[in-house]
Every structure is written in structure tokens, then in C-alpha cells.
PDB file of N, CA and C in Angstrom:
ATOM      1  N   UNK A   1     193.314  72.952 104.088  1.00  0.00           N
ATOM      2  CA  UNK A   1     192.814  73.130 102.729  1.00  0.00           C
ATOM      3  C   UNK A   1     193.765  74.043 101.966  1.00  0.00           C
ATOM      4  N   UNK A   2     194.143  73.722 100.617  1.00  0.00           N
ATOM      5  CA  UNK A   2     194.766  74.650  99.843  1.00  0.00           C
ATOM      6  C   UNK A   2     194.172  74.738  98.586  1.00  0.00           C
ATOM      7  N   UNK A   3     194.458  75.778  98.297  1.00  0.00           N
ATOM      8  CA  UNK A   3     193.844  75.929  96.365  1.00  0.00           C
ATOM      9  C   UNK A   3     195.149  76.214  95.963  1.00  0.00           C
ATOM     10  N   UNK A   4     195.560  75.839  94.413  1.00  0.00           N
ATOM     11  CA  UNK A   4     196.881  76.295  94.122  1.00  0.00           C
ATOM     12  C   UNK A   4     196.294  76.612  92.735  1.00  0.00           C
ATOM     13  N   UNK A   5     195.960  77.720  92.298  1.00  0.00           N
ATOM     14  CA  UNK A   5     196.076  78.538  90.922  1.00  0.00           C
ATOM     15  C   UNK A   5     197.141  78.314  90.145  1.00  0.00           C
ATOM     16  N   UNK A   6     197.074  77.846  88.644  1.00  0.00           N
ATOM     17  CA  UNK A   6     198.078  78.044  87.705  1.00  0.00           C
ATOM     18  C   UNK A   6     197.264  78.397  86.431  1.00  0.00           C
ATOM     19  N   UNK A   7     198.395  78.983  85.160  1.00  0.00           N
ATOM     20  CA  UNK A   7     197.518  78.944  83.912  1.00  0.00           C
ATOM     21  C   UNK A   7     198.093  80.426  83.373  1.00  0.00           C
ATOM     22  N   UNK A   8     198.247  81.576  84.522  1.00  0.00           N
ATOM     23  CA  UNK A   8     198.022  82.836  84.089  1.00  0.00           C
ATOM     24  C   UNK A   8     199.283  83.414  83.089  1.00  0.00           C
ATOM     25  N   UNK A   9     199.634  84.329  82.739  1.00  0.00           N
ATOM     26  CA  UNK A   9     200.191  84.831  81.548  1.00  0.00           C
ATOM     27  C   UNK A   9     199.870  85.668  81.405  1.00  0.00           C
ATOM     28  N   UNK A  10     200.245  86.121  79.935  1.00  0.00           N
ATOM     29  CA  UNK A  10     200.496  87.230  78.900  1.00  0.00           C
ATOM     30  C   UNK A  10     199.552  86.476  77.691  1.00  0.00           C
ATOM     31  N   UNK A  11     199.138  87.725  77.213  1.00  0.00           N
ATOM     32  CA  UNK A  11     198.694  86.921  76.222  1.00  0.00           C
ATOM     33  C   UNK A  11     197.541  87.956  75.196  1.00  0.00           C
ATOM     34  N   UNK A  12     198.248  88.186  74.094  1.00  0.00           N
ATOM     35  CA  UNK A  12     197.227  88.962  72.995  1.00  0.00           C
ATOM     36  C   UNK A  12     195.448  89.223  72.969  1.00  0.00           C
ATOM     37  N   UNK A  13     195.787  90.584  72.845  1.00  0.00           N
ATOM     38  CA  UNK A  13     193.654  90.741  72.530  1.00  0.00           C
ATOM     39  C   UNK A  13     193.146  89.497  71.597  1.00  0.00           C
ATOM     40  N   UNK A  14     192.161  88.733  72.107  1.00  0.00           N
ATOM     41  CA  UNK A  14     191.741  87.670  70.735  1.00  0.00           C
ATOM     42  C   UNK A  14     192.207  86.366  71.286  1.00  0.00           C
ATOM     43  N   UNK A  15     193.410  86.263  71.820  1.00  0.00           N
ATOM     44  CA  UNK A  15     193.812  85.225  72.171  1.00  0.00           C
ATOM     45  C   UNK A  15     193.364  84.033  73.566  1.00  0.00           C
ATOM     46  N   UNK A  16     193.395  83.218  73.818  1.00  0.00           N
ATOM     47  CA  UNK A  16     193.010  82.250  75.063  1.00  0.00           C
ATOM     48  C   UNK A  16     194.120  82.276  76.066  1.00  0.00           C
ATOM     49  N   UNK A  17     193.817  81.580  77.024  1.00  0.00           N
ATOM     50  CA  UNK A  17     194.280  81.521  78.257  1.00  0.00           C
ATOM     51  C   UNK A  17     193.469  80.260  78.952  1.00  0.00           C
ATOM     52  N   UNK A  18     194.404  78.947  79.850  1.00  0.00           N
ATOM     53  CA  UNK A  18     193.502  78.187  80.523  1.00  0.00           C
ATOM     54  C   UNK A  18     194.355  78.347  81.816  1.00  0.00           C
ATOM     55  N   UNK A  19     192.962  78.805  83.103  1.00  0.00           N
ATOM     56  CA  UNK A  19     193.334  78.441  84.176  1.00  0.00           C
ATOM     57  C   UNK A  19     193.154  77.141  85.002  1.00  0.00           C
ATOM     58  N   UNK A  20     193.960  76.654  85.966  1.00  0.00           N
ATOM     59  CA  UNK A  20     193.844  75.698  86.414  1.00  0.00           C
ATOM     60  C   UNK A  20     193.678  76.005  88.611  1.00  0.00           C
ATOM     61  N   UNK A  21     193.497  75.363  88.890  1.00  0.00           N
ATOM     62  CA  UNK A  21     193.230  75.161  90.322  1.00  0.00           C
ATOM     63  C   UNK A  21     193.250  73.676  90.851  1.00  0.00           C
ATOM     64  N   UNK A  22     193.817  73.488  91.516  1.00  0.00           N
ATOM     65  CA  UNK A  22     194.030  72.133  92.495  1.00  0.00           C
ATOM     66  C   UNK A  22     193.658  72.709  94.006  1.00  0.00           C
ATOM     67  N   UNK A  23     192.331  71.898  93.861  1.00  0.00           N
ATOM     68  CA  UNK A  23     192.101  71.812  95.453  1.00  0.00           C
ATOM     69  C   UNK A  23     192.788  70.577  96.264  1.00  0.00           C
ATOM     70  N   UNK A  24     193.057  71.008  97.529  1.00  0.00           N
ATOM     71  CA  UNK A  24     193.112  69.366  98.319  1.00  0.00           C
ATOM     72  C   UNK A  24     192.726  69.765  99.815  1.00  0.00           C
ATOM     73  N   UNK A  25     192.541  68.894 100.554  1.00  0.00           N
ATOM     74  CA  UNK A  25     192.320  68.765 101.778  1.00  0.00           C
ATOM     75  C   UNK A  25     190.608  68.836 102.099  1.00  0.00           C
ATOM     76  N   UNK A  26     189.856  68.935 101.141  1.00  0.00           N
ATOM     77  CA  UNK A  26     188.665  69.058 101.224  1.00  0.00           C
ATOM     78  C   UNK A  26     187.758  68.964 100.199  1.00  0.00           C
ATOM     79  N   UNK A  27     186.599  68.064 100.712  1.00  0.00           N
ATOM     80  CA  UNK A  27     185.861  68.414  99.371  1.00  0.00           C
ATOM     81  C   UNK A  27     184.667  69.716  99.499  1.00  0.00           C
ATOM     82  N   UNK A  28     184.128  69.851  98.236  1.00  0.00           N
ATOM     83  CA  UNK A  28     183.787  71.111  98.282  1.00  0.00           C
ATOM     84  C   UNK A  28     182.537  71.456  97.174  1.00  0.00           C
ATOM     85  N   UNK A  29     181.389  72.027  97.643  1.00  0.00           N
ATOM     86  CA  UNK A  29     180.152  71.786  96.785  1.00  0.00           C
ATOM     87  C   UNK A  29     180.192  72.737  95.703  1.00  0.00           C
ATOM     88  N   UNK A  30     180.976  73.854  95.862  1.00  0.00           N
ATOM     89  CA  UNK A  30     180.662  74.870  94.532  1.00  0.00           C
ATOM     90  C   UNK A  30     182.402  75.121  94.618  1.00  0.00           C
ATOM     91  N   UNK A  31     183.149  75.648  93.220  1.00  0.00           N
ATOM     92  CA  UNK A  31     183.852  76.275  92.999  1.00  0.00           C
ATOM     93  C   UNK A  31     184.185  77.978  91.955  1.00  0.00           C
ATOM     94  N   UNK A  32     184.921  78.417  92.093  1.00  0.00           N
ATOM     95  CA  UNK A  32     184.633  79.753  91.664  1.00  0.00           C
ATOM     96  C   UNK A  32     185.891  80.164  91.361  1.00  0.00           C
ATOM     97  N   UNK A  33     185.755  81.252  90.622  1.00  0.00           N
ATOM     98  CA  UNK A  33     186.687  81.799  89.845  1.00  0.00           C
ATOM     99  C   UNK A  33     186.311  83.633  89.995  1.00  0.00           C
ATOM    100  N   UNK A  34     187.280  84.370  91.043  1.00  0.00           N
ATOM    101  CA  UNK A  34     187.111  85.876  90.711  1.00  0.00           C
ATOM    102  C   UNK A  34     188.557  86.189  90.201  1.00  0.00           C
ATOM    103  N   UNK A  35     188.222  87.668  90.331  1.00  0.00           N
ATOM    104  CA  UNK A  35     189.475  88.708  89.595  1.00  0.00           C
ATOM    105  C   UNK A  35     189.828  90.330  89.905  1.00  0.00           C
ATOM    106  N   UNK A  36     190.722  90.590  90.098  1.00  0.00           N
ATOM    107  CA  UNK A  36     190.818  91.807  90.901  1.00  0.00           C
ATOM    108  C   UNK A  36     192.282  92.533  89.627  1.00  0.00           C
ATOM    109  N   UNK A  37     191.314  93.606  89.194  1.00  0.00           N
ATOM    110  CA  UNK A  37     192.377  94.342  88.410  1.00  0.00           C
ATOM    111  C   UNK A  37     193.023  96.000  89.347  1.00  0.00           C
ATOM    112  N   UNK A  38     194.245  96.186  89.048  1.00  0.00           N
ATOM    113  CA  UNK A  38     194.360  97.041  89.912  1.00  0.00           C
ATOM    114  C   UNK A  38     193.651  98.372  90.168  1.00  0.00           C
ATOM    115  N   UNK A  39     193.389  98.709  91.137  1.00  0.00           N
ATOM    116  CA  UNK A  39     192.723  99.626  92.062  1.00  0.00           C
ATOM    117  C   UNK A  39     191.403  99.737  92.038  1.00  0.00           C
ATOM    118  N   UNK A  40     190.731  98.157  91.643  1.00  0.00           N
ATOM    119  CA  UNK A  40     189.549  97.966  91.481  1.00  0.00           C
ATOM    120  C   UNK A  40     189.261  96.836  92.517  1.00  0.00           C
ATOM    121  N   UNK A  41     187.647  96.244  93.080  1.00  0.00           N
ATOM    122  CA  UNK A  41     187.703  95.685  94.157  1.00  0.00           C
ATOM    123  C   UNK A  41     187.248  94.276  93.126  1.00  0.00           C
ATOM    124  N   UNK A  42     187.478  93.185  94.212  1.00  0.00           N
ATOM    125  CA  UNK A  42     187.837  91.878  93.266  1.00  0.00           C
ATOM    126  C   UNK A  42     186.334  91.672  92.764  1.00  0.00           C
ATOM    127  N   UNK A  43     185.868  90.813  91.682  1.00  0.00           N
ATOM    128  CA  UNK A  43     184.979  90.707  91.261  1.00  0.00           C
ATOM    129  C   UNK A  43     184.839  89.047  90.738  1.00  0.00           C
ATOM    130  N   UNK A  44     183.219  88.837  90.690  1.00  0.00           N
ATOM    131  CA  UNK A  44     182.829  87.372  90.338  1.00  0.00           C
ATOM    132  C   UNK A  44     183.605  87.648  88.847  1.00  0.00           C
ATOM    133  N   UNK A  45     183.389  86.150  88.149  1.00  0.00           N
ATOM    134  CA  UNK A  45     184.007  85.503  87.096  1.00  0.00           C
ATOM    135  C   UNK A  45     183.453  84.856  86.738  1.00  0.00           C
ATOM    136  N   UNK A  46     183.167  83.536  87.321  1.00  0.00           N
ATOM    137  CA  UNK A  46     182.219  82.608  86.908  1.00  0.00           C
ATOM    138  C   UNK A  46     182.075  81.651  88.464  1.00  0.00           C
ATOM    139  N   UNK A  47     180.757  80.347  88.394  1.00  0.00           N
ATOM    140  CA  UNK A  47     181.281  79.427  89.302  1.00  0.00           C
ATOM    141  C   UNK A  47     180.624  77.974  88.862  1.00  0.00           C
ATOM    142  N   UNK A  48     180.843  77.284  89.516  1.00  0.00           N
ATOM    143  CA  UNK A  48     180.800  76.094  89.342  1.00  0.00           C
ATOM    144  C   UNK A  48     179.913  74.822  90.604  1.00  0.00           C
ATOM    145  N   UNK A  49     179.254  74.101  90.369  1.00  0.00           N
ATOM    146  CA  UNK A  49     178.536  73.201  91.653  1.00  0.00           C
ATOM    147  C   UNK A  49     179.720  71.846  90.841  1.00  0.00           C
ATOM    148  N   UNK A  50     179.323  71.466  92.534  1.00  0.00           N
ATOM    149  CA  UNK A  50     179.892  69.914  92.393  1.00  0.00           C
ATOM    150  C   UNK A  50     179.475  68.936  91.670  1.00  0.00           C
ATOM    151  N   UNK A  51     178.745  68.867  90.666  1.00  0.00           N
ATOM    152  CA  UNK A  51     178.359  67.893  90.092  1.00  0.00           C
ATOM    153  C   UNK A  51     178.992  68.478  88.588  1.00  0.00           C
ATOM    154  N   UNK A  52     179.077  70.082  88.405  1.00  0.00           N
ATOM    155  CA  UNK A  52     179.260  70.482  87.078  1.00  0.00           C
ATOM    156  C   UNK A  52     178.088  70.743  86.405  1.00  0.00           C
ATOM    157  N   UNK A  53     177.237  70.568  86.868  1.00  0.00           N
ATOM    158  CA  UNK A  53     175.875  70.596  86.006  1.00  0.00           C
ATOM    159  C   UNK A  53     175.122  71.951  86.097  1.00  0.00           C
ATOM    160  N   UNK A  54     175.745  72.564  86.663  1.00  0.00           N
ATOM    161  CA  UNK A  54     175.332  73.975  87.265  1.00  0.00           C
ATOM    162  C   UNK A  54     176.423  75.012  87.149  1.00  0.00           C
ATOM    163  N   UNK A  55     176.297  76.016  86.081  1.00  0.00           N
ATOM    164  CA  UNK A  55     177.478  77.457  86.670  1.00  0.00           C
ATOM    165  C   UNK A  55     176.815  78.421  86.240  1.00  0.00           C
ATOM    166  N   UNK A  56     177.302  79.462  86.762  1.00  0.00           N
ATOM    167  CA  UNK A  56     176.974  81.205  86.439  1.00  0.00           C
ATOM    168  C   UNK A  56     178.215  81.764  86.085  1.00  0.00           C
ATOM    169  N   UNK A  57     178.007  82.478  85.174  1.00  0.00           N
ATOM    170  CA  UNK A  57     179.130  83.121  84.586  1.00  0.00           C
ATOM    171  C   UNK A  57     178.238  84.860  85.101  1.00  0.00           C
ATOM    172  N   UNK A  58     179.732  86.187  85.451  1.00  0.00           N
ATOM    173  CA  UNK A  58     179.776  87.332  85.073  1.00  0.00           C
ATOM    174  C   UNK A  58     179.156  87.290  83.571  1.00  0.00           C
ATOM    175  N   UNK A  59     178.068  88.718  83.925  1.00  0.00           N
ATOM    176  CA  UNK A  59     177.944  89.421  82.316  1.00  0.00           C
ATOM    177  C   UNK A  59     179.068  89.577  81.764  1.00  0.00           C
ATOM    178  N   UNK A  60     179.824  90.063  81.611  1.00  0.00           N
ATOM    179  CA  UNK A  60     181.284  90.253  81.130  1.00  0.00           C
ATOM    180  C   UNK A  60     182.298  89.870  80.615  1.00  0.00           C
ATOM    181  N   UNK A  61     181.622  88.024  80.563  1.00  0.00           N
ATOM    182  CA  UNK A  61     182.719  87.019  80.542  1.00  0.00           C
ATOM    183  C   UNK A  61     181.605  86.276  79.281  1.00  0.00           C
ATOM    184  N   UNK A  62     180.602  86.521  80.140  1.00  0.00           N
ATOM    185  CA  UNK A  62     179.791  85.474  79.345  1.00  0.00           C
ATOM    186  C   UNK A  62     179.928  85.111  77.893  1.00  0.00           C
ATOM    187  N   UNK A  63     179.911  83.456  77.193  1.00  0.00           N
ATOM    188  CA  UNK A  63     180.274  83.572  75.470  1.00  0.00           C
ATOM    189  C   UNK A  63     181.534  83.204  75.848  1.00  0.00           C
ATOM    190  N   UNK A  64     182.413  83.855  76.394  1.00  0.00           N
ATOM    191  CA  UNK A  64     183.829  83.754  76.039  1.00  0.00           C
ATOM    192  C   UNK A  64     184.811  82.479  77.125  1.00  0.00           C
ATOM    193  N   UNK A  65     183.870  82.721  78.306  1.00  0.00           N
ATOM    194  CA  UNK A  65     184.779  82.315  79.544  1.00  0.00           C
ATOM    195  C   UNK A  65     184.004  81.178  79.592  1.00  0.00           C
ATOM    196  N   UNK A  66     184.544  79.785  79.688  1.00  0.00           N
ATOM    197  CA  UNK A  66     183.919  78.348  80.578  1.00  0.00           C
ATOM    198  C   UNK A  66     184.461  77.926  81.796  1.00  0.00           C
ATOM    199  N   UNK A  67     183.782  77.435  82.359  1.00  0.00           N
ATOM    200  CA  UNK A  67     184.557  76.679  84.013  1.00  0.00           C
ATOM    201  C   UNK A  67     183.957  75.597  83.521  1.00  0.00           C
ATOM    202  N   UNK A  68     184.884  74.518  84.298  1.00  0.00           N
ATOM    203  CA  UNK A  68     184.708  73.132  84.180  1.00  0.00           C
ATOM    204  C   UNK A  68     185.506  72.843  85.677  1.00  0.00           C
ATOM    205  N   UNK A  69     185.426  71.470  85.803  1.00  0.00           N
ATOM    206  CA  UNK A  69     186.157  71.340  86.859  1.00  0.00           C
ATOM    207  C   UNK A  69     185.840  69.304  86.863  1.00  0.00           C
ATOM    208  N   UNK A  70     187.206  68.855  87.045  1.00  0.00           N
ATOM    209  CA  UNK A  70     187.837  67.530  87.231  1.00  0.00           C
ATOM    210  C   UNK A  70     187.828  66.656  88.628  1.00  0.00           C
ATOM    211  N   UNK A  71     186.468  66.349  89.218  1.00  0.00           N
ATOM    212  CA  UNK A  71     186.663  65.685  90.285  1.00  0.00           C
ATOM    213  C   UNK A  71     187.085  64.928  90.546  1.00  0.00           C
ATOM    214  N   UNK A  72     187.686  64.141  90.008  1.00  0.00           N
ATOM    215  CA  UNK A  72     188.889  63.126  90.114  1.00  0.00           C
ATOM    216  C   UNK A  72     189.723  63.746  90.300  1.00  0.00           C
ATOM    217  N   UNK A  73     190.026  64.427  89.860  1.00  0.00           N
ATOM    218  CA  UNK A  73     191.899  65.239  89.788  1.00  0.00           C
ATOM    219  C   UNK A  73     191.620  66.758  90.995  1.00  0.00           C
ATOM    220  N   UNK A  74     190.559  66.745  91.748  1.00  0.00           N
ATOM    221  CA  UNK A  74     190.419  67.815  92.262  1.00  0.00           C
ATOM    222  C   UNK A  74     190.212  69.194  91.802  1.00  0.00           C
ATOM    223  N   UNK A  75     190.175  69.665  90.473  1.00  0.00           N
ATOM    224  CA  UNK A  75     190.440  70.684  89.884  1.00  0.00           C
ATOM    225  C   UNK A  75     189.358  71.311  89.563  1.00  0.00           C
ATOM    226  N   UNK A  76     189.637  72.296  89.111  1.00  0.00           N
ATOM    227  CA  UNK A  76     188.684  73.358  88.001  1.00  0.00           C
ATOM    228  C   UNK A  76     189.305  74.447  87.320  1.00  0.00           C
ATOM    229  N   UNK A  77     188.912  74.264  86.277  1.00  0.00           N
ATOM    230  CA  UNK A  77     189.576  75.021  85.055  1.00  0.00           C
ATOM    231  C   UNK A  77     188.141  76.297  84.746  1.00  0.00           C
ATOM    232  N   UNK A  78     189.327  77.583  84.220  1.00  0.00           N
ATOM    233  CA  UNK A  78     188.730  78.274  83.625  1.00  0.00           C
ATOM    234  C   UNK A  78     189.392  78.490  82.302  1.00  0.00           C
ATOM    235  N   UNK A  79     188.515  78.469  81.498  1.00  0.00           N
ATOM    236  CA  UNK A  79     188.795  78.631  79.729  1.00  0.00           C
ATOM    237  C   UNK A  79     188.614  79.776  79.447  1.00  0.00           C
ATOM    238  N   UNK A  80     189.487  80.539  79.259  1.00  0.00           N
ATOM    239  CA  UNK A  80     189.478  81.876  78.576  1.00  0.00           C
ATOM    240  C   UNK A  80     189.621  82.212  77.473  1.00  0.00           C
ATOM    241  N   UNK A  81     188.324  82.478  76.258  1.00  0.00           N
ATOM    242  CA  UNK A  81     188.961  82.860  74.827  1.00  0.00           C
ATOM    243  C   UNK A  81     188.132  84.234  74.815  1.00  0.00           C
ATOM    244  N   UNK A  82     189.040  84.682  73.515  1.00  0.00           N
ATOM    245  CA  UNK A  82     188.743  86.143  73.003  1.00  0.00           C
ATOM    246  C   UNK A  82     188.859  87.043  74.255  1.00  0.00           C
ATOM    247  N   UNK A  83     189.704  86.649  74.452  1.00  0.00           N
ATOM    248  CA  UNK A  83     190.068  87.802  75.707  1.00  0.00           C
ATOM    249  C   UNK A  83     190.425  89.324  75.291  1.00  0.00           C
ATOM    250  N   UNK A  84     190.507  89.940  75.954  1.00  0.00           N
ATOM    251  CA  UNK A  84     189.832  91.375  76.380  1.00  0.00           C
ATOM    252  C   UNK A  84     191.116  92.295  77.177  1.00  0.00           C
ATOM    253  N   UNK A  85     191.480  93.434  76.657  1.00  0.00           N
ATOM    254  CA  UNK A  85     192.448  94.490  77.431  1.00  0.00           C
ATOM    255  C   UNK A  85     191.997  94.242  78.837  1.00  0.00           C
ATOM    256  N   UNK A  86     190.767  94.060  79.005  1.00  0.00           N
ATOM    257  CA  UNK A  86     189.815  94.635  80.377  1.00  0.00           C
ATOM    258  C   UNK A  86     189.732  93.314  81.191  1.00  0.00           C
ATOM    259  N   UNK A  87     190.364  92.439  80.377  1.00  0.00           N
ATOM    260  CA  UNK A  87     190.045  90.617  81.568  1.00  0.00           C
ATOM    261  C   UNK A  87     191.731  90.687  81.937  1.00  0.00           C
ATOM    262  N   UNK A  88     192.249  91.773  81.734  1.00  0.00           N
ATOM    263  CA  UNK A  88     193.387  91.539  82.971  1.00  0.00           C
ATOM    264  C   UNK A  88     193.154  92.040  84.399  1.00  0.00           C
ATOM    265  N   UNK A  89     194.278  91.407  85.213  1.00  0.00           N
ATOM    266  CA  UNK A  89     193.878  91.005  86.254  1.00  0.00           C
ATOM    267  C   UNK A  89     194.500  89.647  86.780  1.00  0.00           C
ATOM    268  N   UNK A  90     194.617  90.102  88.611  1.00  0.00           N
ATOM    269  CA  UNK A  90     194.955  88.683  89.217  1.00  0.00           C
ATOM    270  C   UNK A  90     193.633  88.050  89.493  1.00  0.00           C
ATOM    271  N   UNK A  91     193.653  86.522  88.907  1.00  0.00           N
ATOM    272  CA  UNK A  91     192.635  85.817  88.933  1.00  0.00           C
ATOM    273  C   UNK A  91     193.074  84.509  90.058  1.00  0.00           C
ATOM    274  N   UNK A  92     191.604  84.846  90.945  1.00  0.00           N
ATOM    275  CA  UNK A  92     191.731  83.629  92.315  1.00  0.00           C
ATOM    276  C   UNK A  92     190.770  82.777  92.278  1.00  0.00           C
ATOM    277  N   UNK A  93     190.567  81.568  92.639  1.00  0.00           N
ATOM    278  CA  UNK A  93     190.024  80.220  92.615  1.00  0.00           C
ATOM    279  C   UNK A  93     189.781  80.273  94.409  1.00  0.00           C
ATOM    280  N   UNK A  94     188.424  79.969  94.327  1.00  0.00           N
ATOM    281  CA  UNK A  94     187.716  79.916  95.552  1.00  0.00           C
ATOM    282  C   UNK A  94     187.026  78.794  95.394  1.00  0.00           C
ATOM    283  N   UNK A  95     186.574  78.247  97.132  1.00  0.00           N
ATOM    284  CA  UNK A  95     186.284  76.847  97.315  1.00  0.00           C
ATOM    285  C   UNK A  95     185.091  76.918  98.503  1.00  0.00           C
ATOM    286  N   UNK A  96     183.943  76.508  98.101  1.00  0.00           N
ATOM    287  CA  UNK A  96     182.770  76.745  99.479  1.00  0.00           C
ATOM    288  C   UNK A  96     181.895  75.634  99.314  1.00  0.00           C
ATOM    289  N   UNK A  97     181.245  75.991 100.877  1.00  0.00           N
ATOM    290  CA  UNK A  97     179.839  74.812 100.666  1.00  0.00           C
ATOM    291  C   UNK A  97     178.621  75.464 100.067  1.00  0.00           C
ATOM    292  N   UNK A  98     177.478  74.817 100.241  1.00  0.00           N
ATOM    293  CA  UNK A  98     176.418  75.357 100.023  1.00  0.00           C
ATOM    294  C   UNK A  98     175.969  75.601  98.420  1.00  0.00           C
ATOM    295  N   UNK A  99     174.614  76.156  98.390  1.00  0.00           N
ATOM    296  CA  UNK A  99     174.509  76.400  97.262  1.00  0.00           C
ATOM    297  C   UNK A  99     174.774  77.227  95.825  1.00  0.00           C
ATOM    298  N   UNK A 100     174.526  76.653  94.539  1.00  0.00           N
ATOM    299  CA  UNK A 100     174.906  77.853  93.849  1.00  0.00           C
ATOM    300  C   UNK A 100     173.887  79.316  93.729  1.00  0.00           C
ATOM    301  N   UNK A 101     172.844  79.148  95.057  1.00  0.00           N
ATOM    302  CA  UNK A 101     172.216  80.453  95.009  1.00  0.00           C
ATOM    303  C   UNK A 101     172.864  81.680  95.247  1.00  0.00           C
ATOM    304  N   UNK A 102     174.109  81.572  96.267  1.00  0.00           N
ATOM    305  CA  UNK A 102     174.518  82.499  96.606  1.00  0.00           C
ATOM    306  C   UNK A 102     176.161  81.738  96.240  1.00  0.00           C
ATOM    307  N   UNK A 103     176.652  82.930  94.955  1.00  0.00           N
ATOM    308  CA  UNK A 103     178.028  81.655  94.773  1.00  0.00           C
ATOM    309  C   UNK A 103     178.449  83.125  93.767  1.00  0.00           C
ATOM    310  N   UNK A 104     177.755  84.037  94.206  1.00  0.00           N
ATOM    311  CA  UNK A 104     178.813  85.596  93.574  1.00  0.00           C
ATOM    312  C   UNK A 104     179.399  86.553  93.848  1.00  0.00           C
ATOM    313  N   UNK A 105     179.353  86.094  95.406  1.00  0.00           N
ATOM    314  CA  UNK A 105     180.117  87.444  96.422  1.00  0.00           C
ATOM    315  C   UNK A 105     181.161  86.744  96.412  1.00  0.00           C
ATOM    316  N   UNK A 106     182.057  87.348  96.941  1.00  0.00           N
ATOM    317  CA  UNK A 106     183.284  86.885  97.750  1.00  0.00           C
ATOM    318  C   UNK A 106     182.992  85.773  99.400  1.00  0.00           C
ATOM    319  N   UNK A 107     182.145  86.488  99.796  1.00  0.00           N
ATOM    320  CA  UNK A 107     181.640  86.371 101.113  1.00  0.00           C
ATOM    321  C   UNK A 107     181.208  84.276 101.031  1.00  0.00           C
ATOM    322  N   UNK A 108     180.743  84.165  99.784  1.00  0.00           N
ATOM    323  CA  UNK A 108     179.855  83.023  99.980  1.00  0.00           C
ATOM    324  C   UNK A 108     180.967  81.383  99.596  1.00  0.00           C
ATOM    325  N   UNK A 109     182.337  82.227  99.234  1.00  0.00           N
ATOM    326  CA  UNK A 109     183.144  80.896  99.870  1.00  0.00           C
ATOM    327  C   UNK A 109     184.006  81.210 100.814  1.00  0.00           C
ATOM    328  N   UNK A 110     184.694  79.856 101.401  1.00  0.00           N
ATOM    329  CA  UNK A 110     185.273  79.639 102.464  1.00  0.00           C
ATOM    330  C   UNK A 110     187.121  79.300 102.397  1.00  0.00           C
ATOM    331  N   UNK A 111     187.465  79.030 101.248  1.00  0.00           N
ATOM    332  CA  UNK A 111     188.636  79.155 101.165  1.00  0.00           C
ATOM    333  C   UNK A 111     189.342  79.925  99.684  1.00  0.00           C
ATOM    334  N   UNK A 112     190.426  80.241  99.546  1.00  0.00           N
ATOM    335  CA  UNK A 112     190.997  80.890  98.498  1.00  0.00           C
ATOM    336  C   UNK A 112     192.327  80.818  98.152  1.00  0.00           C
ATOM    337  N   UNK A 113     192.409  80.505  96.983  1.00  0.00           N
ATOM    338  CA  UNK A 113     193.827  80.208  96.054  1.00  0.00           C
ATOM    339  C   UNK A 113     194.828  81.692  96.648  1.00  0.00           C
ATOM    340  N   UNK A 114     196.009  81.457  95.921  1.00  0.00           N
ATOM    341  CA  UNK A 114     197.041  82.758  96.200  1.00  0.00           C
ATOM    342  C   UNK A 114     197.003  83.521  94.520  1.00  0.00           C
ATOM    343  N   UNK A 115     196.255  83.314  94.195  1.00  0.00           N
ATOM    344  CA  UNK A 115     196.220  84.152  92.380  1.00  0.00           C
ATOM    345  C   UNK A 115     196.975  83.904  91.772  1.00  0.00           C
ATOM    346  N   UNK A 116     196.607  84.231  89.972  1.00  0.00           N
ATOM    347  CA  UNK A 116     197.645  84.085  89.285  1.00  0.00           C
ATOM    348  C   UNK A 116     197.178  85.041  88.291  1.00  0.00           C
ATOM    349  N   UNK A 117     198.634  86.136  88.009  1.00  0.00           N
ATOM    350  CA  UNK A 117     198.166  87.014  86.829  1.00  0.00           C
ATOM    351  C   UNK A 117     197.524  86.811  85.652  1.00  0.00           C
ATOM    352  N   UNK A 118     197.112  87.370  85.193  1.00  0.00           N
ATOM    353  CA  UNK A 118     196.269  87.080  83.268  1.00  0.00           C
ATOM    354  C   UNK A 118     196.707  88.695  82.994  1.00  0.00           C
ATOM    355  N   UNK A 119     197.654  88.623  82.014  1.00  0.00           N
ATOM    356  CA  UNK A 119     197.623  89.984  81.370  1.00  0.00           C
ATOM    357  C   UNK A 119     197.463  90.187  79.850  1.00  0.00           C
ATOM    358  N   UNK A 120     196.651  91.072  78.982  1.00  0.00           N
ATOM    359  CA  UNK A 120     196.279  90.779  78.129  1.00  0.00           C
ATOM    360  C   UNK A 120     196.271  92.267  77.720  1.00  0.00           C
ATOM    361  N   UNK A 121     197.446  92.074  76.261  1.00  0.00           N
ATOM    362  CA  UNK A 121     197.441  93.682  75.713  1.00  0.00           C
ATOM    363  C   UNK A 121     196.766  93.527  74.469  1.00  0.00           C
ATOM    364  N   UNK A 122     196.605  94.906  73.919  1.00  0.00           N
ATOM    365  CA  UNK A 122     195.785  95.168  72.881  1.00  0.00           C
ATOM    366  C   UNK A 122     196.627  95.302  71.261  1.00  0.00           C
TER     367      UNK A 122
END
């Protein structure tokens, strides 16, 4: 199984950002999106069920941030607008089974992208 993160950047207070993720080697019932800014411990973002019909977004994001995700093409995107000094950070794409009851720890998926920065000045 691999996840491959793309999308991340630079990019103005106010401004957007789209992340991308390619899964392969597996399919996979929920997908997710955390973020780890430095010397802070990584944190939810948003996530996603396999059908799409289902996500939870972070308080923090909420309004601003969408996940979607392309089962045909394997993917899932996160949409980032009106971004924030404070939504920087390396952002990772995670891949698990099970439900979206438990889909906000770290703990509750099973595989993980290699990150991709989002940096965002003021």
C-alpha cells in the first residue's frame, strides 16, 4: 500500500491550497487528512468514508476546509480556502478500515502518506 501526498506550498493569509493523495494497493473504507506543525503533536483535519457521503471536519478547519475524494482515480483531495498563519504545517493523508465512528485519532488508520508542507504567511 502507498499514499502519495501532493498539493502543498506557500501560499498567502486568505488564500487556497488543494491537496491531493493517491492511494494504491488497496482499497480502503475511510480516508483522512492530519497535520503536524512544528513542535506540536500531529492533529485530525478532516476525514472522509468510502462512499463520500460521510466526513468530519476539525473545529478549526471547519467552513473553510473540504475533503472529497475520487474513487475511480483512487484519490482524495483536501480543499483549503481562507487559510490561516496557524494551518501551516506538514499535512499527511491516511488510509483505514472501519468506521467513521472512530476516524480522529491517528491510531484509527492503518496506513500513511510521507507529507507535504502547506506554509502560509500573514
Amino acid at each position: 500500500v502507498q499514499l502519495q501526498a501532493s498539493g502543498g506550498g506557500l501560499v498567502q493569509a486568505g488564500g487556497s491550497l488543494r491537496l491531493s493523495c493517491v492511494a494504491s494497493g488497496g482499497t480502503f473504507s475511510k480516508m483522512g487528512w492530519f497535520r503536524q506543525a512544528p513542535g506540536k503533536e500531529r492533529e485530525f483535519v478532516a476525514a472522509i468514508n468510502w462512499s463520500g457521503g460521510r466526513t468530519s471536519y476539525a473545529d478549526s478547519v471547519k467552513g473553510r476546509f473540504t475533503i472529497g475524494r475520487d474513487n475511480a482515480r483512487s484519490t482524495v483531495y483536501l480543499q483549503m480556502n481562507n487559510q490561516k498563519p496557524e494551518d501551516t504545517a506538514v499535512y499527511y493523508c491516511a488510509a483505514g478500515y472501519g468506521g467513521m465512528v472512530f476516524a480522529a485519532t491517528a491510531t484509527d488508520y492503518n496506513y500513511w502518506g510521507q507529507g507535504t508542507q502547506v506554509t502560509v504567511s500573514s
